[in-house]
PDB file of N, CA and C in Angstrom:
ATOM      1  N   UNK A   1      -9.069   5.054  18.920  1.00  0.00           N
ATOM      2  CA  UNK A   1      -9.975   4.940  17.794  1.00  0.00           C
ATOM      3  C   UNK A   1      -9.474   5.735  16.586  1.00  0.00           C
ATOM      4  N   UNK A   2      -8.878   6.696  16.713  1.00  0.00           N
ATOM      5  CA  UNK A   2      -8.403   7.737  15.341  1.00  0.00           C
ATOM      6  C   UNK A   2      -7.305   7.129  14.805  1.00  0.00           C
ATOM      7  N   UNK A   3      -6.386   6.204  15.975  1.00  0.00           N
ATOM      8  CA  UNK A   3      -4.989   5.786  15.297  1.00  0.00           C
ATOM      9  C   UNK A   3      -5.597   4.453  14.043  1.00  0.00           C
ATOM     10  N   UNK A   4      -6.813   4.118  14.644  1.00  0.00           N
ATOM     11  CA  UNK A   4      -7.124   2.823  13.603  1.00  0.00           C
ATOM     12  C   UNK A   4      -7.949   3.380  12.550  1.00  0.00           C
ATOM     13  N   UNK A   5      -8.517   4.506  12.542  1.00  0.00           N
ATOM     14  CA  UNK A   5      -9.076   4.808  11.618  1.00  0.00           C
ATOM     15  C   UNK A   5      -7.996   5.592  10.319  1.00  0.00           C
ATOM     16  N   UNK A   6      -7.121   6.319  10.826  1.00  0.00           N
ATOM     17  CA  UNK A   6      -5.921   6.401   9.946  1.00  0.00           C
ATOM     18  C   UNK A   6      -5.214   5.513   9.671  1.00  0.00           C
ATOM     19  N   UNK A   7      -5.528   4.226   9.892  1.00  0.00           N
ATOM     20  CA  UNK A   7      -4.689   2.949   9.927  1.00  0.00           C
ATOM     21  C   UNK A   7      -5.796   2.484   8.650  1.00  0.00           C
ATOM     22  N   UNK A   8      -6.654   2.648   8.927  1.00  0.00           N
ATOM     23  CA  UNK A   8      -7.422   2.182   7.930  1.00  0.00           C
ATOM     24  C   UNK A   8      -7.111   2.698   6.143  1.00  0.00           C
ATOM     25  N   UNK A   9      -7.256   4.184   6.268  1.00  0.00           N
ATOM     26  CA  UNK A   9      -7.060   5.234   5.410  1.00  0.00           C
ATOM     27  C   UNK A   9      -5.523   4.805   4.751  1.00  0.00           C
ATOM     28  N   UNK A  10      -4.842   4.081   5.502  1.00  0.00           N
ATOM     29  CA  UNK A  10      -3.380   4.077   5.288  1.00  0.00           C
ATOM     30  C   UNK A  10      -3.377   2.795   4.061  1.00  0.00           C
ATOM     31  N   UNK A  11      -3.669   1.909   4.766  1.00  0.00           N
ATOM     32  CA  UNK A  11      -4.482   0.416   3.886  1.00  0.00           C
ATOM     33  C   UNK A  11      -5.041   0.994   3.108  1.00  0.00           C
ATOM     34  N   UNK A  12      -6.422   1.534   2.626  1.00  0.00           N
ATOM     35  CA  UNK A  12      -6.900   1.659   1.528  1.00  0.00           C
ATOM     36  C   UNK A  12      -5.848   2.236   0.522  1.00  0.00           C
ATOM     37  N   UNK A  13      -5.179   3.756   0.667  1.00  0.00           N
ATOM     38  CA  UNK A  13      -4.127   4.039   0.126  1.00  0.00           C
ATOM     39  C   UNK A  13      -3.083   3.300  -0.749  1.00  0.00           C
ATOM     40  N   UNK A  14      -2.807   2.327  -0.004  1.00  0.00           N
ATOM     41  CA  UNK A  14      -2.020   0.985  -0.335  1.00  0.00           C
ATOM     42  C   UNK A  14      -2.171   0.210  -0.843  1.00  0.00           C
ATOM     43  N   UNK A  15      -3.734  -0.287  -0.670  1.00  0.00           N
ATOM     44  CA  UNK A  15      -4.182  -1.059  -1.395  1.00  0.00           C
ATOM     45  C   UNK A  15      -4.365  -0.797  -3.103  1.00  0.00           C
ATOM     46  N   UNK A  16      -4.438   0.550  -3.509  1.00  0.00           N
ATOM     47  CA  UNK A  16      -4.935   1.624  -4.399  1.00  0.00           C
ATOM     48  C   UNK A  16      -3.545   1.380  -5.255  1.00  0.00           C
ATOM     49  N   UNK A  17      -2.448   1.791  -4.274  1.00  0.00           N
ATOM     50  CA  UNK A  17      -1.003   2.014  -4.864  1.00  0.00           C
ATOM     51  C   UNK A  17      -1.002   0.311  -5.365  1.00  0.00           C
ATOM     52  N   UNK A  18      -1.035  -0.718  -4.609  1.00  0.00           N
ATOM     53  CA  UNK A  18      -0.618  -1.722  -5.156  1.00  0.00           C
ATOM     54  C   UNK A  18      -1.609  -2.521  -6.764  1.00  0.00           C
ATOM     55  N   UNK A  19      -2.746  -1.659  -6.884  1.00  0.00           N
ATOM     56  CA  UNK A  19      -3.019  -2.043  -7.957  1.00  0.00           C
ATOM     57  C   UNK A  19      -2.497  -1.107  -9.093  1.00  0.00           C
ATOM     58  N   UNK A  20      -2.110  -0.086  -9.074  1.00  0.00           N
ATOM     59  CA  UNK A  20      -1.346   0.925  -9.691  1.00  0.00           C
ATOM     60  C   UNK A  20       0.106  -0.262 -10.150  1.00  0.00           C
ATOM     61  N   UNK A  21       0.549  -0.841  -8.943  1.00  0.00           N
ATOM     62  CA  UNK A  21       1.807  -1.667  -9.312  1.00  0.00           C
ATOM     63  C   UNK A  21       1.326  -2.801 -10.421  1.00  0.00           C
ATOM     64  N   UNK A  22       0.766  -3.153  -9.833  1.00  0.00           N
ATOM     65  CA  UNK A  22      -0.110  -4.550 -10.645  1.00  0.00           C
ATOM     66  C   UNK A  22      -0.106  -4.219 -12.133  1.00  0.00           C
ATOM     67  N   UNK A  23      -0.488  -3.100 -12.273  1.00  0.00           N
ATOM     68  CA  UNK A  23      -0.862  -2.111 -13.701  1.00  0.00           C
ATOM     69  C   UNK A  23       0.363  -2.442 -14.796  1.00  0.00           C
ATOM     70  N   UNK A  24       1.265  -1.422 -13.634  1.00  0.00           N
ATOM     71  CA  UNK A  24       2.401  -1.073 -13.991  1.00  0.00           C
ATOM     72  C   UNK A  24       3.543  -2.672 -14.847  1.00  0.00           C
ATOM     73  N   UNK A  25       3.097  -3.405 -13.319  1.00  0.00           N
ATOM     74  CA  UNK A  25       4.011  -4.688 -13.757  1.00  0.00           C
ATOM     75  C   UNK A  25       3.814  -5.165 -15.091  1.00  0.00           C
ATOM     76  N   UNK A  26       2.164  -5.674 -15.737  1.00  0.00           N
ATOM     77  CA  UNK A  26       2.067  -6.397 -16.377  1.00  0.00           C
ATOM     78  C   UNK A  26       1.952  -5.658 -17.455  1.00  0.00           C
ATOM     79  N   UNK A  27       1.813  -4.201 -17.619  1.00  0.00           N
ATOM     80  CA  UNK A  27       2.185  -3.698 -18.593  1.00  0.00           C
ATOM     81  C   UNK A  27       3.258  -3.446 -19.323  1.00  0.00           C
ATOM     82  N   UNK A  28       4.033  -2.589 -18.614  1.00  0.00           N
ATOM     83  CA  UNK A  28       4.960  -2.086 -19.167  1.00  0.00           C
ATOM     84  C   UNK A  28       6.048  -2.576 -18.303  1.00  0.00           C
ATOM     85  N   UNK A  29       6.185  -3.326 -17.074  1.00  0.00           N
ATOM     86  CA  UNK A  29       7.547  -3.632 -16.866  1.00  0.00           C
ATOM     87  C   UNK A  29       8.408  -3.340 -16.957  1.00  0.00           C
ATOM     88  N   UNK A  30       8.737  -1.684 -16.389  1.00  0.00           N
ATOM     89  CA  UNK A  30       9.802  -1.206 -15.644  1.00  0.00           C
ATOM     90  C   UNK A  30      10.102  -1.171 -14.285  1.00  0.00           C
ATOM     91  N   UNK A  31      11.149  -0.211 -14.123  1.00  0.00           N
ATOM     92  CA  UNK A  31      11.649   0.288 -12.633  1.00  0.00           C
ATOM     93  C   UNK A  31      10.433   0.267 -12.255  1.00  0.00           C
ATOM     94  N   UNK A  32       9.987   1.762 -12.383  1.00  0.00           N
ATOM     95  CA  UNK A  32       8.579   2.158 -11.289  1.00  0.00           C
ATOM     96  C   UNK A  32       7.742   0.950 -11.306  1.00  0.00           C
ATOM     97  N   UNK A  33       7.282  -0.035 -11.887  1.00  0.00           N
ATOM     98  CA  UNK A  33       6.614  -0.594 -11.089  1.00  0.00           C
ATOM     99  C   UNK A  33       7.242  -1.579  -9.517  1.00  0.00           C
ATOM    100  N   UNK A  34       8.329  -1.795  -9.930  1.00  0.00           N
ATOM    101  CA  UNK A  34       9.312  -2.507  -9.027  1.00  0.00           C
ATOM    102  C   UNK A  34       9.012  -1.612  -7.317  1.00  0.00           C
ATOM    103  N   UNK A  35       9.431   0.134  -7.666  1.00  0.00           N
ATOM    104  CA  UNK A  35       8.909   1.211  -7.051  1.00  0.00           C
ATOM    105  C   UNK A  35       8.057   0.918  -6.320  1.00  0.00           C
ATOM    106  N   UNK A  36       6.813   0.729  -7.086  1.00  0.00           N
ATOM    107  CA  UNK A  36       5.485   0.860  -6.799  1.00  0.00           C
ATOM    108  C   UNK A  36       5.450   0.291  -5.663  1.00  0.00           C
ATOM    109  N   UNK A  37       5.237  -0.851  -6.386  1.00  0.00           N
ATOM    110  CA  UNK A  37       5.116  -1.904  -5.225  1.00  0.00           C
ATOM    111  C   UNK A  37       6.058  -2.305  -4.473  1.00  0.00           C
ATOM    112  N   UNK A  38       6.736  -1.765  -4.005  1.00  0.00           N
ATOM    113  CA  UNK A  38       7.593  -1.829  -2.376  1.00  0.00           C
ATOM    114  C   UNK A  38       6.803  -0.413  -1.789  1.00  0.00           C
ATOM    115  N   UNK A  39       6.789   0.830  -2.506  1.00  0.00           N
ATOM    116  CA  UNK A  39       5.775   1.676  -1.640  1.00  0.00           C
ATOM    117  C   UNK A  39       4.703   1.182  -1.252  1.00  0.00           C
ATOM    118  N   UNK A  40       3.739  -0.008  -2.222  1.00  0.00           N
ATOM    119  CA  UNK A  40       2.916  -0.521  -1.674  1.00  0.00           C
ATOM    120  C   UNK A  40       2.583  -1.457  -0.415  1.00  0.00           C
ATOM    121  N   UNK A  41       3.588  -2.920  -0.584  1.00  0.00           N
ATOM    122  CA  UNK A  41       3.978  -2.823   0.655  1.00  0.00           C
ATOM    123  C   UNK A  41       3.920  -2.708   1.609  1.00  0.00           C
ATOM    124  N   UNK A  42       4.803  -1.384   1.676  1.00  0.00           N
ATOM    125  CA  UNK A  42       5.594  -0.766   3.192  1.00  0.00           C
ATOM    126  C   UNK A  42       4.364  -0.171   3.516  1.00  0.00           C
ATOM    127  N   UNK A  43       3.371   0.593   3.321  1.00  0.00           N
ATOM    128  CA  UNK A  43       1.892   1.030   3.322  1.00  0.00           C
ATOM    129  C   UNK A  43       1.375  -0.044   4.201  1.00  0.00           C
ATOM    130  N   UNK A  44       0.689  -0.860   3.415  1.00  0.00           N
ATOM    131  CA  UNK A  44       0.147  -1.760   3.700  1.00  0.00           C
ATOM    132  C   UNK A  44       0.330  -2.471   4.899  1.00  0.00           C
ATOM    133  N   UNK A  45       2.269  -2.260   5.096  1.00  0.00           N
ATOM    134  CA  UNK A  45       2.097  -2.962   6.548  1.00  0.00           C
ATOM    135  C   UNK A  45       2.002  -2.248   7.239  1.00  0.00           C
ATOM    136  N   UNK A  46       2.621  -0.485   7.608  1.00  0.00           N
ATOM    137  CA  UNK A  46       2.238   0.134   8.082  1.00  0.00           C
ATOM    138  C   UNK A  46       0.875   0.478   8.749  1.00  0.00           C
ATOM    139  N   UNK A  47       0.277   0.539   7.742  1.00  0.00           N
ATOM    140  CA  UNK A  47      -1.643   0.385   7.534  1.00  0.00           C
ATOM    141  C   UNK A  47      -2.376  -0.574   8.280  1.00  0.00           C
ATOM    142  N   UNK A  48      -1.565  -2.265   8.301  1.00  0.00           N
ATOM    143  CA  UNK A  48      -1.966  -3.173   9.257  1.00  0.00           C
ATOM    144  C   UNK A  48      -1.605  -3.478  10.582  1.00  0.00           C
ATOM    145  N   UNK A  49      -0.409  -2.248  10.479  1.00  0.00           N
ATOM    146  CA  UNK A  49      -0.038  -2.705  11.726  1.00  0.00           C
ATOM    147  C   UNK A  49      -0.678  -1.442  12.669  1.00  0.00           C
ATOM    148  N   UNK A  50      -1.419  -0.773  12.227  1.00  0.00           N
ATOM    149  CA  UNK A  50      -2.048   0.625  13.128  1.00  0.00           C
ATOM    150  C   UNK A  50      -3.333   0.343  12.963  1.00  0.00           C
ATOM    151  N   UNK A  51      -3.899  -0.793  12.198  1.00  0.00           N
ATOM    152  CA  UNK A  51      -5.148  -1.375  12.812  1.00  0.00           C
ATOM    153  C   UNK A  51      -5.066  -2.581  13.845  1.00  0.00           C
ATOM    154  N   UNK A  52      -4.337  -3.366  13.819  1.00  0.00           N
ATOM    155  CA  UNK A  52      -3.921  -4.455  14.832  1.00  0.00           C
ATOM    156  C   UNK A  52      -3.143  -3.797  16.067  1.00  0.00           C
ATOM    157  N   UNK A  53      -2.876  -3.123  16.045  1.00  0.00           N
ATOM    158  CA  UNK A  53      -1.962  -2.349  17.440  1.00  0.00           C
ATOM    159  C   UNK A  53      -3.175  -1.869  18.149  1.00  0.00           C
ATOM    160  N   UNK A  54      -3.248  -1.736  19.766  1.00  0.00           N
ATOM    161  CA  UNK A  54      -4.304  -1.312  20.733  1.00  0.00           C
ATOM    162  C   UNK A  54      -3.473  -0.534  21.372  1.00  0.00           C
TER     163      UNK A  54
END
């Protein structure tokens, strides 16, 4: 139960970062957003894969 609840925490995180990317992209369109969102991502799957894992 704690691994999915930090699995959860991990996703929201990610989810957070990838609108940060979103931001980033359509604004200003640099590197860091490129950044961003691969940290976002890699989160995210991380994040889904420690709620789907038993």
């Amino acid at each position: 139960m704690a691994k999915r609840k930090l699995g959860l925490k991990i996703l929201a995180v990610g989810i957070v970062i990838l609108l940060v990317a979103l931001l980033l992209l359509f604004n200003t369109n640099s590197i860091w957003a490129l950044v961003t969102l691969g940290a976002s991502i890699l989160l995210n799957a991380i994040g889904l894969t420690m709620v789907i894992a038993k």
